[in-house]
N, C-alpha and C. Protein backbone atom coordinates (compact mmCIF):
# COMPACT_ATOMS: atom_id res chain seq x y z
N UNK A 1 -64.14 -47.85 -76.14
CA UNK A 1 -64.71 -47.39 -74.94
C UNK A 1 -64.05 -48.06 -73.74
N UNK A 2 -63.71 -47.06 -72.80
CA UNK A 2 -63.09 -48.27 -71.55
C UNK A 2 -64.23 -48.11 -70.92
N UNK A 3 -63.51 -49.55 -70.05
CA UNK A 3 -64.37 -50.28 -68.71
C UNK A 3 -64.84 -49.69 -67.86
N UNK A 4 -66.30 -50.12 -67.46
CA UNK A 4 -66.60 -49.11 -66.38
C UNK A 4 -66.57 -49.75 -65.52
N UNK A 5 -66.18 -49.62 -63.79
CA UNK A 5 -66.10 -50.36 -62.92
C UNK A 5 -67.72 -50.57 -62.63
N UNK A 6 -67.46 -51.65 -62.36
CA UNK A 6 -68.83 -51.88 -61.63
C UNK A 6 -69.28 -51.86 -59.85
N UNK A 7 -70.24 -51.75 -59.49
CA UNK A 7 -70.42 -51.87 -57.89
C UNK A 7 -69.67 -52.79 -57.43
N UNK A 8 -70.08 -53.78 -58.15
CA UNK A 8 -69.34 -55.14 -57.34
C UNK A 8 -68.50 -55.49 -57.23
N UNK A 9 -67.18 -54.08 -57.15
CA UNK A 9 -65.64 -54.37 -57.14
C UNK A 9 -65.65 -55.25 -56.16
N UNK A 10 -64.60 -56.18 -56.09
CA UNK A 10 -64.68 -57.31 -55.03
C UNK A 10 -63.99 -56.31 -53.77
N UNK A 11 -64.46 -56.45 -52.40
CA UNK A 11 -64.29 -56.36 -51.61
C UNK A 11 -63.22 -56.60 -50.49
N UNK A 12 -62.16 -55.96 -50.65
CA UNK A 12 -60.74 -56.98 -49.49
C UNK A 12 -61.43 -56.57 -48.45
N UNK A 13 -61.19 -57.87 -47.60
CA UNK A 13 -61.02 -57.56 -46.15
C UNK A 13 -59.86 -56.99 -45.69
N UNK A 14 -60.34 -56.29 -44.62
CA UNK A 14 -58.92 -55.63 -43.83
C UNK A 14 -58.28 -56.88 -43.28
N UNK A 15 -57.14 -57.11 -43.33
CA UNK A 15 -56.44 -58.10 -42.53
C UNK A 15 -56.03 -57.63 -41.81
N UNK A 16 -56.05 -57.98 -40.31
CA UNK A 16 -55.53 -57.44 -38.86
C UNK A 16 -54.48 -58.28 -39.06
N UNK A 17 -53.35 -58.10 -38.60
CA UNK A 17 -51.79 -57.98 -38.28
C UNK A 17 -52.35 -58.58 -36.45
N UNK A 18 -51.90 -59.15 -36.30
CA UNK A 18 -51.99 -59.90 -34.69
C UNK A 18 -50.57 -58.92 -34.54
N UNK A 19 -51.12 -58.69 -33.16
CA UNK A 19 -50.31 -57.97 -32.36
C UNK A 19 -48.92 -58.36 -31.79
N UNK A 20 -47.80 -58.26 -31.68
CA UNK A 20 -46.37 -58.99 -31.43
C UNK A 20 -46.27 -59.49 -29.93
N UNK A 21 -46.62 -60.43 -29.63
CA UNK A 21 -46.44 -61.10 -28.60
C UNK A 21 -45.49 -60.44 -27.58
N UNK A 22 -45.51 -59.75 -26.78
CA UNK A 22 -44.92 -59.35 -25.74
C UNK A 22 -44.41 -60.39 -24.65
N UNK A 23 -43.13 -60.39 -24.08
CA UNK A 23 -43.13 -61.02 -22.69
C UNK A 23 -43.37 -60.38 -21.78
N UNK A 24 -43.87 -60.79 -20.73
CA UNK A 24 -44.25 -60.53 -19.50
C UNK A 24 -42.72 -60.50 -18.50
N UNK A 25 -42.12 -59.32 -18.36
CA UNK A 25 -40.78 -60.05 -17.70
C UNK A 25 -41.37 -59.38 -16.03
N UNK A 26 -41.86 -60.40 -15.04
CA UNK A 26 -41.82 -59.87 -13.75
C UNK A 26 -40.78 -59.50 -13.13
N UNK A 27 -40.51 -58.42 -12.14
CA UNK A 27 -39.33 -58.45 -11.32
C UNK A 27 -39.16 -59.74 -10.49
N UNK A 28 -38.42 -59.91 -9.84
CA UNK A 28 -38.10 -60.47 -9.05
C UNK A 28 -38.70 -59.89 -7.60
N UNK A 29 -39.10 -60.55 -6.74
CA UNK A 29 -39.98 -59.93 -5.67
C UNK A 29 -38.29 -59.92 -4.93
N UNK A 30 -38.53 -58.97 -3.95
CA UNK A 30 -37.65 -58.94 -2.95
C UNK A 30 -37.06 -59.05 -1.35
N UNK A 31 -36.67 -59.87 -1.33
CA UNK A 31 -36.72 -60.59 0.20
C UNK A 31 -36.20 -59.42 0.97
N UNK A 32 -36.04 -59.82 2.20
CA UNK A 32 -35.62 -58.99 3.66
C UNK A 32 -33.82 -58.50 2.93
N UNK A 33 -33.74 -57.32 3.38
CA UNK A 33 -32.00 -56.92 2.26
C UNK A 33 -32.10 -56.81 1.28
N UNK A 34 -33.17 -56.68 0.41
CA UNK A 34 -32.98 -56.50 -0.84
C UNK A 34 -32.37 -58.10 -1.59
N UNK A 35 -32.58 -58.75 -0.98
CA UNK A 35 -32.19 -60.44 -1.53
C UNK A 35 -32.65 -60.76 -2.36
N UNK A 36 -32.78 -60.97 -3.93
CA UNK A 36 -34.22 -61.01 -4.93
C UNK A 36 -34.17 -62.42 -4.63
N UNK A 37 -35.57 -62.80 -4.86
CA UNK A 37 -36.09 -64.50 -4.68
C UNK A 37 -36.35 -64.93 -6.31
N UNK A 38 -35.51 -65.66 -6.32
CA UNK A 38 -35.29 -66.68 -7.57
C UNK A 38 -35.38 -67.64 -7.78
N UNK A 39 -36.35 -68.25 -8.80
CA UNK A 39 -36.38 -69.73 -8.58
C UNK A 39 -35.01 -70.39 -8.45
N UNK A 40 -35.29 -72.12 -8.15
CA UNK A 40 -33.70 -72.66 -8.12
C UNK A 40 -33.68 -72.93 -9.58
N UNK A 41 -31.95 -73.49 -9.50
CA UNK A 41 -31.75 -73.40 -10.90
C UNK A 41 -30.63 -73.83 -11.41
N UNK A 42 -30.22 -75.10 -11.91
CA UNK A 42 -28.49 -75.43 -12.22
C UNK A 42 -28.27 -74.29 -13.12
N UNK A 43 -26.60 -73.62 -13.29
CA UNK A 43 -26.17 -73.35 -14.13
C UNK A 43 -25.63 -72.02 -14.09
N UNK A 44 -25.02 -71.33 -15.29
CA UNK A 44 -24.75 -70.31 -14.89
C UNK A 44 -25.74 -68.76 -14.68
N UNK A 45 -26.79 -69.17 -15.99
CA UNK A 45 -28.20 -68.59 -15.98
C UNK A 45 -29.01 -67.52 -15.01
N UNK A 46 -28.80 -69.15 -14.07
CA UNK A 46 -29.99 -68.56 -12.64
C UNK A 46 -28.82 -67.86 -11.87
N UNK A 47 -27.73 -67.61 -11.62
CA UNK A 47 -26.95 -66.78 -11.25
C UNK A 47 -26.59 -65.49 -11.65
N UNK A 48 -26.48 -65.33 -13.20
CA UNK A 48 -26.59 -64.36 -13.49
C UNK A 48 -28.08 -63.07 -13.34
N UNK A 49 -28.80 -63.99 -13.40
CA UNK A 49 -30.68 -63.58 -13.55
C UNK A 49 -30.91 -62.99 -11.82
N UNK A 50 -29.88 -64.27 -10.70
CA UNK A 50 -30.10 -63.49 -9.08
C UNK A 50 -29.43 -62.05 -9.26
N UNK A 51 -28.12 -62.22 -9.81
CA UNK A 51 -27.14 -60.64 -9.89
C UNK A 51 -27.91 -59.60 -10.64
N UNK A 52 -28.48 -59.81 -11.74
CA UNK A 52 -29.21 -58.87 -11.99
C UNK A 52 -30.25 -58.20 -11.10
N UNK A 53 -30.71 -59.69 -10.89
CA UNK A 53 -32.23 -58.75 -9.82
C UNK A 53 -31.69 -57.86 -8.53
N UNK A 54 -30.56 -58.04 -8.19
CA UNK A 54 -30.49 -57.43 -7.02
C UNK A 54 -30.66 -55.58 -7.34
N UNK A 55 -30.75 -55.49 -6.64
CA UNK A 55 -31.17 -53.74 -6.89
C UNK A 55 -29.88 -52.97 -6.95
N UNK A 56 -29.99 -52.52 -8.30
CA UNK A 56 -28.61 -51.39 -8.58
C UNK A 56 -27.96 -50.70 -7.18
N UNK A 57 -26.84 -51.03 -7.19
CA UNK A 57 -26.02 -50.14 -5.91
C UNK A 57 -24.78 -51.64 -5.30
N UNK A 58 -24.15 -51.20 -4.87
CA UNK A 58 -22.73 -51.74 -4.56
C UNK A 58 -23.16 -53.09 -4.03
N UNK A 59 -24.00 -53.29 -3.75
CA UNK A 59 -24.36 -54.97 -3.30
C UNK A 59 -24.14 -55.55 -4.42
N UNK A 60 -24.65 -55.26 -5.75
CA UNK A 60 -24.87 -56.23 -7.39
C UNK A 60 -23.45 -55.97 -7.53
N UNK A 61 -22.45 -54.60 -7.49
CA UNK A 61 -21.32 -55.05 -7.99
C UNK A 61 -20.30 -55.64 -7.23
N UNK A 62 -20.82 -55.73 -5.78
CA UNK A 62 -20.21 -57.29 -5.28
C UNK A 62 -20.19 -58.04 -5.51
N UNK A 63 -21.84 -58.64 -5.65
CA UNK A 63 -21.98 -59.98 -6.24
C UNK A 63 -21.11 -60.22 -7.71
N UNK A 64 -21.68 -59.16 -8.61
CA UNK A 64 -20.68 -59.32 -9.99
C UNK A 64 -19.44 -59.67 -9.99
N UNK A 65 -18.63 -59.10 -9.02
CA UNK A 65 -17.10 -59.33 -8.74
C UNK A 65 -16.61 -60.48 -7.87
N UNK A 66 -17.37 -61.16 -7.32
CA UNK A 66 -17.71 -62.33 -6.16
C UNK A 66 -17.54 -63.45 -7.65
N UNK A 67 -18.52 -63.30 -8.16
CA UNK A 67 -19.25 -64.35 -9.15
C UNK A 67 -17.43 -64.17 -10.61
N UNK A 68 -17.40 -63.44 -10.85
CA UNK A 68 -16.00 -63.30 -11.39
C UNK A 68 -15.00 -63.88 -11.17
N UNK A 69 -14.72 -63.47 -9.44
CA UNK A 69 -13.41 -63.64 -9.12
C UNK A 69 -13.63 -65.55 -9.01
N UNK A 70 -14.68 -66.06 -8.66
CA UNK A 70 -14.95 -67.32 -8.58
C UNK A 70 -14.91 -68.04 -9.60
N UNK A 71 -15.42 -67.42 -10.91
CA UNK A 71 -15.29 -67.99 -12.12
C UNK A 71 -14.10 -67.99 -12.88
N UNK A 72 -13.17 -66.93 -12.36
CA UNK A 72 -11.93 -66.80 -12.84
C UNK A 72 -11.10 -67.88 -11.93
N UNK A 73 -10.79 -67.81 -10.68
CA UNK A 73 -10.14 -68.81 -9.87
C UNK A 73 -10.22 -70.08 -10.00
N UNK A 74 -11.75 -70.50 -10.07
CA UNK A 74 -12.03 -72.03 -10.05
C UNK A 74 -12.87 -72.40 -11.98
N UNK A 75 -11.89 -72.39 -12.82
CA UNK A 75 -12.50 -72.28 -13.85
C UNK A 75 -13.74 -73.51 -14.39
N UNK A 76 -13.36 -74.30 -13.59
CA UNK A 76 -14.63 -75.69 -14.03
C UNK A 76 -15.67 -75.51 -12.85
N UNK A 77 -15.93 -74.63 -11.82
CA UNK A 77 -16.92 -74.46 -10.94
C UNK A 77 -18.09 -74.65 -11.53
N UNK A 78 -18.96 -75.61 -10.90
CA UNK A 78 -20.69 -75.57 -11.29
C UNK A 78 -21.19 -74.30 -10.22
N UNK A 79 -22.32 -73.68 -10.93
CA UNK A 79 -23.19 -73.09 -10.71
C UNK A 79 -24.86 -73.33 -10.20
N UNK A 80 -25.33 -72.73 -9.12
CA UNK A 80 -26.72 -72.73 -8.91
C UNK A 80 -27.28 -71.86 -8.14
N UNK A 81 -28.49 -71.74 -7.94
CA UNK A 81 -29.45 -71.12 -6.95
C UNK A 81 -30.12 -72.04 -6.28
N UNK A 82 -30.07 -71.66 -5.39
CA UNK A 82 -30.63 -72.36 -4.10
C UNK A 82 -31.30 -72.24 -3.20
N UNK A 83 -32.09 -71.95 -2.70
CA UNK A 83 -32.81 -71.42 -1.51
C UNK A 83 -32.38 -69.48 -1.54
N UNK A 84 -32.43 -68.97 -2.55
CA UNK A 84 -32.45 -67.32 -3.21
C UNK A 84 -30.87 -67.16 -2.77
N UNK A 85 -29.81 -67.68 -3.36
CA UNK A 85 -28.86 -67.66 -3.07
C UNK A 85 -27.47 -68.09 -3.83
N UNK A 86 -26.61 -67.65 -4.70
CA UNK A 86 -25.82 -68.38 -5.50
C UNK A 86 -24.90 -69.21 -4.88
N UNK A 87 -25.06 -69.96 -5.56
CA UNK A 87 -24.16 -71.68 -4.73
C UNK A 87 -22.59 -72.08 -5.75
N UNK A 88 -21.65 -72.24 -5.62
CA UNK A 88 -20.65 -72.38 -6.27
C UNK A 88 -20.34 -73.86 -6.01
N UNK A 89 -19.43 -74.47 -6.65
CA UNK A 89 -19.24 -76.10 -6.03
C UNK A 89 -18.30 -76.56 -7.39
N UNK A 90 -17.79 -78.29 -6.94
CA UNK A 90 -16.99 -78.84 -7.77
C UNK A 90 -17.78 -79.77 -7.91
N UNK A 91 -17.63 -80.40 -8.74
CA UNK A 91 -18.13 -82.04 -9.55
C UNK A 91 -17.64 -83.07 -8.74
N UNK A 92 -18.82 -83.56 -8.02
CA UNK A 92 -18.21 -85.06 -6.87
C UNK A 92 -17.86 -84.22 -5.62
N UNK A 93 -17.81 -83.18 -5.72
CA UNK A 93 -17.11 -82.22 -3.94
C UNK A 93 -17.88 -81.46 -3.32
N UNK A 94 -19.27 -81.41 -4.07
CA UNK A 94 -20.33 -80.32 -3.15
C UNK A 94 -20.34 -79.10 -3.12
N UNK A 95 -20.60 -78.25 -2.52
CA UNK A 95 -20.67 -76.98 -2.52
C UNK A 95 -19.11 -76.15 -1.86
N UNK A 96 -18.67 -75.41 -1.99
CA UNK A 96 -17.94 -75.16 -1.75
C UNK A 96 -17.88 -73.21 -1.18
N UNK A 97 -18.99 -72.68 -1.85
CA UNK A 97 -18.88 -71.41 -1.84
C UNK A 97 -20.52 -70.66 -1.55
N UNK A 98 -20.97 -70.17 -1.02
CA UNK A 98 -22.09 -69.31 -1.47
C UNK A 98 -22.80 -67.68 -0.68
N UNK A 99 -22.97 -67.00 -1.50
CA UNK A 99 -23.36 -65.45 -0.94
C UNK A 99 -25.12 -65.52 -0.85
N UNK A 100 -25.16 -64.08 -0.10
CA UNK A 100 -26.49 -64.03 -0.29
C UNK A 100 -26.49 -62.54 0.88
N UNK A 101 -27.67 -61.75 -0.24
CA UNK A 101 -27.36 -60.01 0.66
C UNK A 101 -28.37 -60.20 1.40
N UNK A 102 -27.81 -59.16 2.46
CA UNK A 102 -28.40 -58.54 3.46
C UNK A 102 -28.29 -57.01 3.48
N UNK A 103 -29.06 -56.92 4.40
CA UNK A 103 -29.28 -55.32 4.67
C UNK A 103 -28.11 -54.16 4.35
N UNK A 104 -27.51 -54.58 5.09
CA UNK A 104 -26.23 -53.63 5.13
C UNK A 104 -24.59 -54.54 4.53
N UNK A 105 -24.79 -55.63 4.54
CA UNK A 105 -23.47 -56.36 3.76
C UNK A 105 -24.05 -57.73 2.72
N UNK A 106 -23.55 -58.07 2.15
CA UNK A 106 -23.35 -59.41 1.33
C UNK A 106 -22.40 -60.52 2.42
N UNK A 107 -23.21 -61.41 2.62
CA UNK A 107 -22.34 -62.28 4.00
C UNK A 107 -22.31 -63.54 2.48
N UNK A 108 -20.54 -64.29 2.66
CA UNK A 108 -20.11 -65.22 2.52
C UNK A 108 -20.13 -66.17 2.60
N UNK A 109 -20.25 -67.27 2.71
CA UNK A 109 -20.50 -68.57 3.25
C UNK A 109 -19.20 -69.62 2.78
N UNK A 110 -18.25 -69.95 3.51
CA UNK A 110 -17.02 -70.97 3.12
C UNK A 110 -17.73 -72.34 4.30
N UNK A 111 -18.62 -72.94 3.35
CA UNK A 111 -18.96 -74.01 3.81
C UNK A 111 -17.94 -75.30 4.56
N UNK A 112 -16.87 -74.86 4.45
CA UNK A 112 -15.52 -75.90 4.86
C UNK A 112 -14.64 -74.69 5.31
N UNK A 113 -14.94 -73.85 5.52
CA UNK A 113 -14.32 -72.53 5.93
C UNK A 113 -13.26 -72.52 7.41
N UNK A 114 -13.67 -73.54 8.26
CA UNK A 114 -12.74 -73.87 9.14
C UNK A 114 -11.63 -74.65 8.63
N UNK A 115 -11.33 -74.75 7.84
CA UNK A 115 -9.81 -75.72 7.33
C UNK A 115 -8.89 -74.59 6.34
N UNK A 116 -9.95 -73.31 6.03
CA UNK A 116 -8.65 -72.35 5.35
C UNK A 116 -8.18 -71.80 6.15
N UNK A 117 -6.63 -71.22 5.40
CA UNK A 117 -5.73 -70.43 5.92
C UNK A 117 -5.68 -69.11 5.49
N UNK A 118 -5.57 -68.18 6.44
CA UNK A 118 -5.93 -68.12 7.71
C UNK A 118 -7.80 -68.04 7.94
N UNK A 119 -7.94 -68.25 8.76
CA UNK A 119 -9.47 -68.81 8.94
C UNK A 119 -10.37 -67.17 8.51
N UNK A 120 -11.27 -67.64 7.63
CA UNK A 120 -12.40 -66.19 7.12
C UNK A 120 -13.00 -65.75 8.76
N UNK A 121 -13.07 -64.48 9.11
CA UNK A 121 -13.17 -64.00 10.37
C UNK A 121 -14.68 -64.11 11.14
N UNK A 122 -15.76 -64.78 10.46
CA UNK A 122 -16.83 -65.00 10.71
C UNK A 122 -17.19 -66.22 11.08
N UNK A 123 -17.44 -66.39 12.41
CA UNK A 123 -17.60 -67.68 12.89
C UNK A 123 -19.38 -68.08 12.65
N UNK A 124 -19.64 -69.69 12.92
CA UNK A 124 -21.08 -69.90 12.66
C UNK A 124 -20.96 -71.00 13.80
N UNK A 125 -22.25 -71.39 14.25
CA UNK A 125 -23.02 -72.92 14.79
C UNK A 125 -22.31 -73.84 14.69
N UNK A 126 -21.92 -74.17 13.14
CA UNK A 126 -21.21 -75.45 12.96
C UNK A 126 -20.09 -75.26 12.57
N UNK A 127 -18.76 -75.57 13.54
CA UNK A 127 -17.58 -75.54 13.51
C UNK A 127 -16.86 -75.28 12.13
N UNK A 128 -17.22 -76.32 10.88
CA UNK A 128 -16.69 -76.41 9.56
C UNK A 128 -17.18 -74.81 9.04
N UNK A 129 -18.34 -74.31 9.37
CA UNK A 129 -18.46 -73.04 8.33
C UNK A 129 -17.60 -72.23 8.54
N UNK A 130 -17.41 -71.08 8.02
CA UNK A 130 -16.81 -69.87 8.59
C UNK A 130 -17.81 -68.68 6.79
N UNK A 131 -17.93 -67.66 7.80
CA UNK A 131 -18.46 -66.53 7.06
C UNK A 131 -17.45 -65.15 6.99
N UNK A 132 -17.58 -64.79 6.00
CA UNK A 132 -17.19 -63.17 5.63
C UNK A 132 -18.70 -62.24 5.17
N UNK A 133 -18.52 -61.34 6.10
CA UNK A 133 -19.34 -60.01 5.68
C UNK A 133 -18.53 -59.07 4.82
N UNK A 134 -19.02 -59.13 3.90
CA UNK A 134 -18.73 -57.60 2.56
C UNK A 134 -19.41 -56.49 3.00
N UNK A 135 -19.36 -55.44 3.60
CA UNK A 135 -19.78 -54.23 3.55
C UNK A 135 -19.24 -53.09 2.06
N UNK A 136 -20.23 -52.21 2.34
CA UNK A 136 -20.18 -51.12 1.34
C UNK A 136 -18.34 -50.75 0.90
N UNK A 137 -17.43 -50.57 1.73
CA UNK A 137 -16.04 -50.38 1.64
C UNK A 137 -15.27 -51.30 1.60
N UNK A 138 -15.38 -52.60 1.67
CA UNK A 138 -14.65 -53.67 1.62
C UNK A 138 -13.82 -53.97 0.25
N UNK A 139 -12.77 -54.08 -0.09
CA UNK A 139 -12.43 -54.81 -0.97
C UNK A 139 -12.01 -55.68 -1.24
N UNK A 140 -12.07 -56.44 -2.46
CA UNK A 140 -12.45 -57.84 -2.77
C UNK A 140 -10.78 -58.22 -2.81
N UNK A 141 -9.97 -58.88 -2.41
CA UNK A 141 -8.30 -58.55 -2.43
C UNK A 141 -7.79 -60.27 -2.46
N UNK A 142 -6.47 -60.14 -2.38
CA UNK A 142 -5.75 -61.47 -2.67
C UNK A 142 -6.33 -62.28 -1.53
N UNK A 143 -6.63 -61.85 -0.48
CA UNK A 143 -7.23 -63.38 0.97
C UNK A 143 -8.12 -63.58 0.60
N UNK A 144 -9.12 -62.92 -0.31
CA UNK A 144 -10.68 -63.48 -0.81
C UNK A 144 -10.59 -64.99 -1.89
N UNK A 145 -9.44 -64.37 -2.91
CA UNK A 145 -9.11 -64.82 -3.73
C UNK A 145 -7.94 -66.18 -3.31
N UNK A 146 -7.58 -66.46 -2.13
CA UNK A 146 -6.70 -67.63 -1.59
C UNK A 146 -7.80 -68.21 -1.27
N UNK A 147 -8.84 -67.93 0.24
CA UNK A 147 -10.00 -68.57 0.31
C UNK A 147 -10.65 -69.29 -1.15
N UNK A 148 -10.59 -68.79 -1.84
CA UNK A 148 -12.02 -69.54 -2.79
C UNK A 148 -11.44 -70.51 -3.57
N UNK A 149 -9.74 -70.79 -3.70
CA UNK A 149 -9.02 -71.29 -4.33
C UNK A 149 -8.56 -72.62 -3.06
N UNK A 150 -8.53 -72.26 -2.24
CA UNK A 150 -8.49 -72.96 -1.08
C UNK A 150 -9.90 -74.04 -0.69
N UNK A 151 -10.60 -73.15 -0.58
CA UNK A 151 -12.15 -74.13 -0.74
C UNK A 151 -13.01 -75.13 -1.57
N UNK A 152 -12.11 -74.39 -3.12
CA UNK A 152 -12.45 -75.17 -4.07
C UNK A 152 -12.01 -76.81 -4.33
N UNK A 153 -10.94 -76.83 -3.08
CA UNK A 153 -10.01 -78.28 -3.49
C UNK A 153 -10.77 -79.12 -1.75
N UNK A 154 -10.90 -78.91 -1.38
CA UNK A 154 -11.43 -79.30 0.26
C UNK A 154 -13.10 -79.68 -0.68
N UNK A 155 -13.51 -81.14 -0.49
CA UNK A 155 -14.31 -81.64 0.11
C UNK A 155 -15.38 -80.68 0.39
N UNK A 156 -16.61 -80.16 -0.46
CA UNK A 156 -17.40 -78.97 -0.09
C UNK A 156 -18.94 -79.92 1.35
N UNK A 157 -20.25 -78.55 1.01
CA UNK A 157 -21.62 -79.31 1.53
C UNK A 157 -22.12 -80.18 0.64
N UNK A 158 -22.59 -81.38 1.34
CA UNK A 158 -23.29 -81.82 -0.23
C UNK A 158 -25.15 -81.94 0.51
N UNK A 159 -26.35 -81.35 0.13
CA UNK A 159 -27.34 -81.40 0.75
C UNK A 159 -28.01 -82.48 0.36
């Protein structure tokens, strides 16, 4: 004779499966120009994470090609963010380089910018800076690429 089950088959509990932890990825809020605000940040990281946030359209592939041509030129350059802004620099020499968008261009910053040749066409307050505006048509060309190679050996800001 076979077995007859009885009532009291034992009982499984359902086991719930916990749900897969999701991240929370916030945007980046966005300053005046579309500037994304990023925490600060040594490294190459928080630079890449500002270029992303910026909002798709020819400003990010400035920055992308900015951040390139810098990493290609000055190959031991440190990296940071700074006050929502990528900061370039040498070891012992300070800052040497940094962008940050605006409305209608990506403005430059050659923190020692008065000692290259020939001088970046954007004057500032303090004699040593000098600025370049990137607009929408600008291209990124061999005087961008002398500047940043030029700046990189000059004594940068140190804050």
């Amino acid at each position: 004779m076979a077995a007859k089950k009885t009532k009291k088959a034992v009982k499984k509990k359902a086991v719930k499966k916990a749900a897969p932890v999701r991240k929370v990825v916030k945007k980046p809020k966005l300053l005046a120009g579309g500037n994304p605000q990023i925490a600060k940040g040594d490294g190459d990281a928080p630079v890449q994470e500002y270029i992303a946030a910026i909002p798709a359209s020819w400003k990010q592939d400035v920055a992308r090609k900015l951040d390139a041509m810098i990493t290609k030129a000055v190959p031991k350059v440190n990296k940071a963010v700074k006050w929502n802004s990528p900061f370039y620099g040498m070891d012992g020499k300070g800052w040497f380089i940094s962008f940050h968008c605006f409305t209608k261009y990506v403005k430059v910053t050659f923190f020692k910018g008065g000692l290259l040749k020939p001088l970046p066409p954007g004057e500032a307050k303090h004699a040593a800076v000098r600025y370049l505006d990137i607009y929408e048509d600008y291209k990124l060309g061999k005087e961008l690429e002398s500047w940043i190679k030029q700046a990189s050996k000059i004594p940068g800001w140190i804050p």
